[in-house]
N, C-alpha and C. Protein backbone atom coordinates (compact mmCIF):
# COMPACT_ATOMS: atom_id res chain seq x y z
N UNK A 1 173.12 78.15 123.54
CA UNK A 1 171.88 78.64 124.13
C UNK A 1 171.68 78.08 125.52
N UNK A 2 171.62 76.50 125.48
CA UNK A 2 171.86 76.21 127.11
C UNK A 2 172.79 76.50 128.04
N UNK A 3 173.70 77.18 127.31
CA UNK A 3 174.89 77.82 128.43
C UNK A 3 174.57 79.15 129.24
N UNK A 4 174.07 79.91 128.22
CA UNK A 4 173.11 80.89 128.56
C UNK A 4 172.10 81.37 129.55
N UNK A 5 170.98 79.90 129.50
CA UNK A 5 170.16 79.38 130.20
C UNK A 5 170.54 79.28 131.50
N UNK A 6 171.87 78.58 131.40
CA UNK A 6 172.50 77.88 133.03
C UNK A 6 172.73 79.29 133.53
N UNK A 7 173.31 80.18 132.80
CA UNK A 7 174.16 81.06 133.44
C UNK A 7 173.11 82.50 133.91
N UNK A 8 172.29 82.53 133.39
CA UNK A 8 170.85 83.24 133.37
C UNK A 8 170.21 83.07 134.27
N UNK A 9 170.24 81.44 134.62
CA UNK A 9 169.78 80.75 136.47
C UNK A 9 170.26 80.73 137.31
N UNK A 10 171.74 80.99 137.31
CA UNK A 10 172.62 81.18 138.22
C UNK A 10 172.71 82.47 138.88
N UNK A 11 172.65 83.48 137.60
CA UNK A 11 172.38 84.98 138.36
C UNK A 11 171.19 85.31 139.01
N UNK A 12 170.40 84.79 138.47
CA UNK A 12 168.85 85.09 139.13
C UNK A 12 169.09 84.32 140.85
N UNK A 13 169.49 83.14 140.88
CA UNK A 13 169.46 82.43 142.29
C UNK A 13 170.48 83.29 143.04
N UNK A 14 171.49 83.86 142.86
CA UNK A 14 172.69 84.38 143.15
C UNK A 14 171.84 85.91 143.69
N UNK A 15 170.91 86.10 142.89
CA UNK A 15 170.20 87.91 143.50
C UNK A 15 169.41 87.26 144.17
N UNK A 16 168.42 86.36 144.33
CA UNK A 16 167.68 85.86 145.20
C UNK A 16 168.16 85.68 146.14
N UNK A 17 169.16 85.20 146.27
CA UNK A 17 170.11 84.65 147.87
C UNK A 17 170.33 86.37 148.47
N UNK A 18 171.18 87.26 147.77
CA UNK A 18 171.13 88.74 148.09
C UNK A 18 170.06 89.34 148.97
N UNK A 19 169.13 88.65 148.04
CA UNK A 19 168.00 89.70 148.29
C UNK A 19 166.92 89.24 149.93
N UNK A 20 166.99 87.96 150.17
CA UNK A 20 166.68 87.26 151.04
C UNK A 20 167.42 87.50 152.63
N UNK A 21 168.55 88.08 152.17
CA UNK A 21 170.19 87.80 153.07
C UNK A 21 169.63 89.47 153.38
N UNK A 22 169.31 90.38 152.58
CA UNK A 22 169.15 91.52 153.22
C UNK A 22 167.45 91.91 154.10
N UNK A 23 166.53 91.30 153.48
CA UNK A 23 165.78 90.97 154.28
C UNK A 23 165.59 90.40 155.44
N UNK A 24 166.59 89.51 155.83
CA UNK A 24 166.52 88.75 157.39
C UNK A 24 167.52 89.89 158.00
N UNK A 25 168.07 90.56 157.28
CA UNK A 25 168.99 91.79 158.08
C UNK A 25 167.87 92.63 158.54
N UNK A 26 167.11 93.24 157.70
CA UNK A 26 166.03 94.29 158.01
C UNK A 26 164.93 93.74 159.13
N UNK A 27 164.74 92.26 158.95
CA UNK A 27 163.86 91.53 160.11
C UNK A 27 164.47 91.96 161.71
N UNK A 28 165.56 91.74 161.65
CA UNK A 28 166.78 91.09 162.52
C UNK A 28 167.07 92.50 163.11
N UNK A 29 166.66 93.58 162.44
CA UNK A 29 167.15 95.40 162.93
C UNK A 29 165.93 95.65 163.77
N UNK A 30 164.38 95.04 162.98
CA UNK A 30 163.36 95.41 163.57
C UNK A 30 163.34 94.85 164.62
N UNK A 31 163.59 93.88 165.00
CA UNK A 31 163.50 92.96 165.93
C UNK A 31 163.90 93.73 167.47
N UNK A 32 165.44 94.12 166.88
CA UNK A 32 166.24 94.59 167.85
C UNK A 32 165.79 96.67 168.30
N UNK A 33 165.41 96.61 167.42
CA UNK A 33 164.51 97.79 168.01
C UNK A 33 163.57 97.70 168.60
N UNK A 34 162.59 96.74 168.48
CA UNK A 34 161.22 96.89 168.90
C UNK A 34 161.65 96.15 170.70
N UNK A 35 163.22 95.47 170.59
CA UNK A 35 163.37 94.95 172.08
C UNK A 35 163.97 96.08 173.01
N UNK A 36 164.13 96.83 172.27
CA UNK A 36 164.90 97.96 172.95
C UNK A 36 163.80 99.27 173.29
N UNK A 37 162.52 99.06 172.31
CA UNK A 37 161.95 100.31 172.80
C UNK A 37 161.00 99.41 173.83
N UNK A 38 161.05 98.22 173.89
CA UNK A 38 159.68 97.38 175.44
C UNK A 38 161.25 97.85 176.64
N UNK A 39 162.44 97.28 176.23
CA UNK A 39 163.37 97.71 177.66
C UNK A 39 162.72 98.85 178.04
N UNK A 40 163.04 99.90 177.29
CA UNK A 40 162.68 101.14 177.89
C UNK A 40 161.23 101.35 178.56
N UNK A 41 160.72 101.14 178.05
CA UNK A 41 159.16 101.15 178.67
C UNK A 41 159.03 100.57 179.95
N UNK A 42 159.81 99.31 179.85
CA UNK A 42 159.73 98.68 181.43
C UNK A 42 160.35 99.28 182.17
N UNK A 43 161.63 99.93 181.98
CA UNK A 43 162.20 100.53 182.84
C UNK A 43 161.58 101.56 183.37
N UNK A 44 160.63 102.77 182.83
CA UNK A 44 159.87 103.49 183.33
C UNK A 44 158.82 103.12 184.16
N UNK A 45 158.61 101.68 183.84
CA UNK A 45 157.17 101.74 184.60
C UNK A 45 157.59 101.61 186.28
């Protein structure tokens, strides 16, 4: 049963790390868009 346990905590931390790792991707996209649509803007002005 405690093997179980361990191995039950391991997958859960293992999708957490996933899931975290694709979130700073999606941060990291917005980021780079929102610097690319002020370039443009400055460049027009």
């Amino acid at each position: 049963m405690k093997r179980v346990m361990i191995l039950g905590a391991m997958l859960l931390s293992l999708a957490a790390c996933e899931t975290i790792e694709g979130a700073g991707q999606d941060i990291s996209k917005a980021g780079s868009a929102i610097s690319q649509e002020s370039r443009e803007v400055q460049s027009e002005m």
